[in-house]
Protein backbone atom coordinates (compact mmCIF):
# COMPACT_ATOMS: atom_id res chain seq x y z
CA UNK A 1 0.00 0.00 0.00
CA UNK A 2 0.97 3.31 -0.84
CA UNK A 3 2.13 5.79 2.12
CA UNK A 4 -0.87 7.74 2.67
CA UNK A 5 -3.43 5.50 1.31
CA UNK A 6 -6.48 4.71 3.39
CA UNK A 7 -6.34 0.77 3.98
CA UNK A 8 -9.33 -1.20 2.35
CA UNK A 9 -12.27 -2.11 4.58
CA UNK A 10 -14.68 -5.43 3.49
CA UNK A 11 -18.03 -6.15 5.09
CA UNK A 12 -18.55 -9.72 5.20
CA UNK A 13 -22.35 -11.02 5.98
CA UNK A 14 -23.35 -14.58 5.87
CA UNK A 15 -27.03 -15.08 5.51
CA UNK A 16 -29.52 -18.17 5.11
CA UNK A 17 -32.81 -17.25 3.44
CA UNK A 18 -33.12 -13.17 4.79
CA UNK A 19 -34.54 -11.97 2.38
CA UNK A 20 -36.73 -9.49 4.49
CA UNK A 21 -33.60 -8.36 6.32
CA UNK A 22 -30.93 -8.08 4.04
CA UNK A 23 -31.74 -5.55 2.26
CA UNK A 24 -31.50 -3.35 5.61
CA UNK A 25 -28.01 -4.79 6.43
CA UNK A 26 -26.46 -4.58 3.10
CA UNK A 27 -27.89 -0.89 2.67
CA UNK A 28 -26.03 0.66 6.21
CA UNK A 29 -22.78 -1.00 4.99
CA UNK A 30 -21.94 1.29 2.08
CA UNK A 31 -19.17 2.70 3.94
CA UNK A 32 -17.01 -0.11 3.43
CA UNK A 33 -14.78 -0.53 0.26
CA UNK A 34 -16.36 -4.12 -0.28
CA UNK A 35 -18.96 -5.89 0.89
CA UNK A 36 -18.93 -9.85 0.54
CA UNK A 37 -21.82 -12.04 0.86
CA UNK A 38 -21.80 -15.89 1.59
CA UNK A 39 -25.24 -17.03 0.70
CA UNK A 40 -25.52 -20.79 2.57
CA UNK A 41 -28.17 -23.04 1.03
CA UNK A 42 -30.38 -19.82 0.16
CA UNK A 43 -34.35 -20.68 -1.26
CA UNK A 44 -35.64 -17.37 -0.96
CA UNK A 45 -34.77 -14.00 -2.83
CA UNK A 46 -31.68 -13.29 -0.26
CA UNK A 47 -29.52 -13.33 -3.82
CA UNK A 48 -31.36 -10.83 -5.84
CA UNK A 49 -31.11 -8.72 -2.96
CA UNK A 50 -27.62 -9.34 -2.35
CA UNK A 51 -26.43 -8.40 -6.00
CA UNK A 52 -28.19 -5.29 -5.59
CA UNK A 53 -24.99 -4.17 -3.32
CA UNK A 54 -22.49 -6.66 -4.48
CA UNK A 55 -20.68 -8.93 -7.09
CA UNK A 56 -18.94 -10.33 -4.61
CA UNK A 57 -21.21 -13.42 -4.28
CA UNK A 58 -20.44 -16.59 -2.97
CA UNK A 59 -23.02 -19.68 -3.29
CA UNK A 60 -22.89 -22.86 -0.85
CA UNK A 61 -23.86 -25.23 1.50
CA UNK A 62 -22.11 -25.68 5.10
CA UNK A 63 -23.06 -27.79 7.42
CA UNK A 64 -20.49 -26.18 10.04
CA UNK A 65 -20.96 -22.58 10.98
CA UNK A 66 -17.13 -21.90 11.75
CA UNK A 67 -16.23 -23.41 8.21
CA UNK A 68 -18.68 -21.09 6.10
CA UNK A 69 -17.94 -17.72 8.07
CA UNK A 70 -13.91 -18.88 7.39
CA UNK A 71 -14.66 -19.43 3.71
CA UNK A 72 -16.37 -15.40 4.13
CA UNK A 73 -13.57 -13.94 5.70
CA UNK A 74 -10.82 -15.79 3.29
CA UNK A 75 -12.97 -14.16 0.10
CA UNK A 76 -12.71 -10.43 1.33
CA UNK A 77 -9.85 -8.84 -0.04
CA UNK A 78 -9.62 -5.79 2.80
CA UNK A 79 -7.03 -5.26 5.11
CA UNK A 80 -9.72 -5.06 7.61
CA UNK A 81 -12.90 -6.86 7.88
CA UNK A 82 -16.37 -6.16 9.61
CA UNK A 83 -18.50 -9.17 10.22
CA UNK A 84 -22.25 -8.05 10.38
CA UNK A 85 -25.22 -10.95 10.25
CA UNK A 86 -28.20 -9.96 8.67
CA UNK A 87 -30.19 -8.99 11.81
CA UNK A 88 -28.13 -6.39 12.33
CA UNK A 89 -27.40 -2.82 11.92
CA UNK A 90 -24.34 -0.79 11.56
CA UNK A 91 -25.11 3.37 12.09
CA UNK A 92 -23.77 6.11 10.47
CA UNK A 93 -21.54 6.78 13.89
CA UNK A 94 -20.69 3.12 14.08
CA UNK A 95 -19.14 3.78 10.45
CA UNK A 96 -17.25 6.02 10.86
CA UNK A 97 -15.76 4.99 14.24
CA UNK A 98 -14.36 1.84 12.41
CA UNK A 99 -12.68 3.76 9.70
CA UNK A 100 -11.65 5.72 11.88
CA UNK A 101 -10.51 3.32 13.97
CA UNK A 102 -8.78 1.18 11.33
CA UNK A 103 -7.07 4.01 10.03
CA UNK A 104 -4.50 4.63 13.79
CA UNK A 105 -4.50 0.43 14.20
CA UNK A 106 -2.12 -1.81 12.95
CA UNK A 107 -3.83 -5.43 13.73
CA UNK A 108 -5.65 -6.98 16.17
CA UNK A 109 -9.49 -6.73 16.67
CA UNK A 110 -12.05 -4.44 18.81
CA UNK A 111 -15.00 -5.19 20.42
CA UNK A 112 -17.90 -3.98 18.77
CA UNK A 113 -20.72 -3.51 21.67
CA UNK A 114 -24.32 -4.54 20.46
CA UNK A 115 -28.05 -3.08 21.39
CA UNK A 116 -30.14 -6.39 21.38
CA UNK A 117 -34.28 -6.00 20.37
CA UNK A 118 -36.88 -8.36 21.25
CA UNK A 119 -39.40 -6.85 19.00
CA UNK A 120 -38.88 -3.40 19.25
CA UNK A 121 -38.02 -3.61 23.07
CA UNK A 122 -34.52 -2.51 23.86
CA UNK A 123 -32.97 -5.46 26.21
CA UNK A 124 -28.93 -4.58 27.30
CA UNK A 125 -28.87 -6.83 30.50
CA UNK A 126 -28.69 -10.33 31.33
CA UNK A 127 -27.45 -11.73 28.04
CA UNK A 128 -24.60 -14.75 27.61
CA UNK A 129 -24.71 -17.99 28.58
CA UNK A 130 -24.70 -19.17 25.01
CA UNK A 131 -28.10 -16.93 24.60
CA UNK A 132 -26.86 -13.39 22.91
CA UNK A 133 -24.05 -11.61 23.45
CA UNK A 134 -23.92 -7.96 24.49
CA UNK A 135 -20.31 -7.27 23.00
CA UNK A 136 -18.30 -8.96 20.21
CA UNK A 137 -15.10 -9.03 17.91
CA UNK A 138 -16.41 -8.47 14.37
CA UNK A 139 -13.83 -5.51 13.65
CA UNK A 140 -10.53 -7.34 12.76
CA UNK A 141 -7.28 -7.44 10.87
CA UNK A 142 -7.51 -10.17 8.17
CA UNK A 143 -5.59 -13.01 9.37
CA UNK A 144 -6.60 -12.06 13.54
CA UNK A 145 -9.73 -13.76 13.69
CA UNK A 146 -10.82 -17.39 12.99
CA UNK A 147 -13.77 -20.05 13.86
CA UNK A 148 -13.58 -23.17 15.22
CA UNK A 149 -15.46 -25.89 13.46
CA UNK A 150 -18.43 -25.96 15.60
CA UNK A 151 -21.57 -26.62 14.27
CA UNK A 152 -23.11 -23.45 16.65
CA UNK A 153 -21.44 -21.12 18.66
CA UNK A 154 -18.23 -21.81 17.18
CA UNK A 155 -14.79 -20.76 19.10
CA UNK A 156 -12.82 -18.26 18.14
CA UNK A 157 -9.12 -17.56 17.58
CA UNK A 158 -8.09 -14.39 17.88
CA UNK A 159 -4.85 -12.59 17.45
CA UNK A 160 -3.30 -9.08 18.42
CA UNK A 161 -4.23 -6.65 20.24
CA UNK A 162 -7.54 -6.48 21.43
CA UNK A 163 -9.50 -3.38 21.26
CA UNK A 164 -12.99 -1.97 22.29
CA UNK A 165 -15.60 0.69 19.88
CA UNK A 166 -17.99 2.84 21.61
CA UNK A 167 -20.72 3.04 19.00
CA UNK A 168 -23.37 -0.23 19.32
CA UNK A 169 -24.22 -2.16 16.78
CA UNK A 170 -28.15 -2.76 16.30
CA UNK A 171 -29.13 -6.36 16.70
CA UNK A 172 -33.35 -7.21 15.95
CA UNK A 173 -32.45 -10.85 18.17
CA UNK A 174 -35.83 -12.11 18.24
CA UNK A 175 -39.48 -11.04 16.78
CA UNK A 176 -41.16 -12.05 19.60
CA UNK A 177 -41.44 -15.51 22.36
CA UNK A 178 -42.39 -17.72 19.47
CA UNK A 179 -39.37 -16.52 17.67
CA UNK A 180 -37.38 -17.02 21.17
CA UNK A 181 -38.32 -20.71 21.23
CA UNK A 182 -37.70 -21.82 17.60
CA UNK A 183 -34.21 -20.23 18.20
CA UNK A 184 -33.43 -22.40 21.34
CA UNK A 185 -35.46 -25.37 18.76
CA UNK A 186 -32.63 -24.79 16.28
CA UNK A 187 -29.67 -24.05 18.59
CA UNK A 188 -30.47 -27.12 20.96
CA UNK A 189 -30.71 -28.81 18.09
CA UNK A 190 -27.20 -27.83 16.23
CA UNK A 191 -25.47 -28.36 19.45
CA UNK A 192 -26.78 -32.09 19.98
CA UNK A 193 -24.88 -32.85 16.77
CA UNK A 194 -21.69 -30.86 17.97
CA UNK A 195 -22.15 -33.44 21.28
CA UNK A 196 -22.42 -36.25 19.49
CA UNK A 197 -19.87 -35.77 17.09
CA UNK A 198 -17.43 -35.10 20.42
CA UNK A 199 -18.31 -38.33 21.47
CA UNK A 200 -18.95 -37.01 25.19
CA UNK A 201 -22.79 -35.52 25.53
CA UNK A 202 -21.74 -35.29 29.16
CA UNK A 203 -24.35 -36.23 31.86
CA UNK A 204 -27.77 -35.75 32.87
CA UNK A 205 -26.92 -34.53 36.61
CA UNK A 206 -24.33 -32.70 35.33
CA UNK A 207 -26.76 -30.17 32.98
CA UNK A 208 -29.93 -30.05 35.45
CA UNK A 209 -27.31 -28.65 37.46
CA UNK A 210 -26.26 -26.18 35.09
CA UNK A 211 -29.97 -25.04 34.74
CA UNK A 212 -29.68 -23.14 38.49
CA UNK A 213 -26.20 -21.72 37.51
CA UNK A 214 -26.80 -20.20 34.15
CA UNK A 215 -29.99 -18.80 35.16
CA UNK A 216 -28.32 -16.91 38.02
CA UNK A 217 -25.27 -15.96 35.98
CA UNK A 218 -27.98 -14.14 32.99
CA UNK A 219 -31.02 -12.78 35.78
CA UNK A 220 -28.20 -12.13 39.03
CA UNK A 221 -24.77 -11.62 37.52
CA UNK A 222 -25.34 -10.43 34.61
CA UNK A 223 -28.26 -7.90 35.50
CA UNK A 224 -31.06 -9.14 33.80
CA UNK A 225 -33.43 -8.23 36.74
CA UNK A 226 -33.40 -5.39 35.60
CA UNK A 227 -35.00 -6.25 32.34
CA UNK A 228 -37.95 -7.30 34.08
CA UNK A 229 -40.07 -10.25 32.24
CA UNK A 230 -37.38 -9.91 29.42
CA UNK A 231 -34.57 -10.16 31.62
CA UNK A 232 -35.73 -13.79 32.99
CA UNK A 233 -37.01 -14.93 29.60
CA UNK A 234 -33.40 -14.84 29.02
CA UNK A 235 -32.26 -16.17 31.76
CA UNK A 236 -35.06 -18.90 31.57
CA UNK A 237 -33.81 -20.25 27.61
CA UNK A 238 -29.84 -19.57 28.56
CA UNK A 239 -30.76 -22.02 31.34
CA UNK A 240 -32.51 -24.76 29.22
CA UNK A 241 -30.31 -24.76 26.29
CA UNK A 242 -27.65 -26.90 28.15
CA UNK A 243 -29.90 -29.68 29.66
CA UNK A 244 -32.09 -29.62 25.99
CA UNK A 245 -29.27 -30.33 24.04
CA UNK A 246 -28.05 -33.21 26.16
CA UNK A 247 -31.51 -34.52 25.74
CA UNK A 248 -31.62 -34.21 21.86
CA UNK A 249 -28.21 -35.75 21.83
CA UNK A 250 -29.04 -38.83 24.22
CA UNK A 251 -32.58 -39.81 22.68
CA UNK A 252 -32.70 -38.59 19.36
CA UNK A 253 -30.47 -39.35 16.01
CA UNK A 254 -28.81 -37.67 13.58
């Protein structure tokens, strides 16, 4: 790169069948130099909609979450990379803060904090557990950042220094309870397989025990009292997910 040159900046969104969504995602990410979109097993429109922003197109089908976001980042061509998922939202300040920010770093990654909605209810407290995050890495220096090959809630591996923004990042979580409960249907689900393929599910004891502990950790530790009724629905599915997926592993098959 030339001296002086402002260092290229790719968005990267991986999307299944969000069609309704994407449009809104791709649309606030016009900042960036380049915007890449991995389309995995798409039936719906979500392609039209993504070559409306974008060339930069690439058609699948993963089975693994880790190896389809890898296959994203190794297609953008940036120096830097933003990871946004279709339910989400970069602002105007957000954007800027990253190019700013990219432009006085050298590597590493930052922190991007995130506003979750439940509908159009504002929730910051009480998430983790494996049931939202209220911060994450998705600002990072190509080559800092990689996921593991789980099948959900893949591990990451990070390098440099780490960093934090200021600016949140909007995240629509959930439409509603119904949407709450297919969620922990298809994350229960995902990790089952993940157990099984580990060959140790783990025990029964073990995860009714973890159903006291993780609902403390999201409704004491981590504030969501002071969510109210959305504070312990959080704490009430970050406390199931554990004991569900040992289930689905244990009695039901691949």
């Amino acid at each position: 790169m030339n001296e002086g040159a402002l260092k290229k900046l790719s968005a990267l969104v991986v999307t299944h069948n969000e069609e309704k969504q994407l449009c809104d995602c791709l649309e606030c990410l016009k900042f960036a130099d380049e915007i890449v979109v991995v389309l995995d097993k798409c039936t719906d429109g979500s392609k039209a909609v993504a070559a409306n922003y974008t060339d930069h197109l690439i058609e699948g089908s993963w089975e693994i979450e880790g190896e389809r976001r890898n296959t994203g980042i190794e297609a953008c061509s940036g120096e830097w990379i933003v990871e946004v998922d279709s339910d989400e939202r970069v602002s105007s300040a957000l954007g800027d803060e990253i190019r700013q920010t990219i432009e006085k770093s050298k590597s590493g990654y930052f922190l991007i904090p995130f506003d979750n909605y439940i509908g159009d209810k504002r929730v910051r407290y009480g998430w983790g557990a494996s049931w939202g995050v209220s911060a994450a890495p998705r600002l990072f220096y190509k080559g800092h950042k990689r996921w593991g090959d789980q099948r959900i809630h893949p591990a990451l591996e990070l390098k440099g220094p780490k960093g934090e923004l200021k600016n949140r990042m909007v995240h629509y979580v959930d439409r509603d309870i119904s949407d709450m409960i297919t969620r922990l249907d298809r994350y229960t689900t995902a990790k089952a397989a993940d157990l099984r393929a580990s060959g140790d599910i783990g025990s029964f004891g073990h995860n009714v025990r973890r159903i006291f502990s993780r609902f403390w950790k999201c409704y004491v530790a981590r504030s969501g009292y002071r969510e109210g009724v959305y504070g312990f629905l959080i704490a009430l599915f970050a406390s199931l997910y554990p004991v569900l997926s040992y289930l689905k592993a244990r009695l039901e098959k691949d």
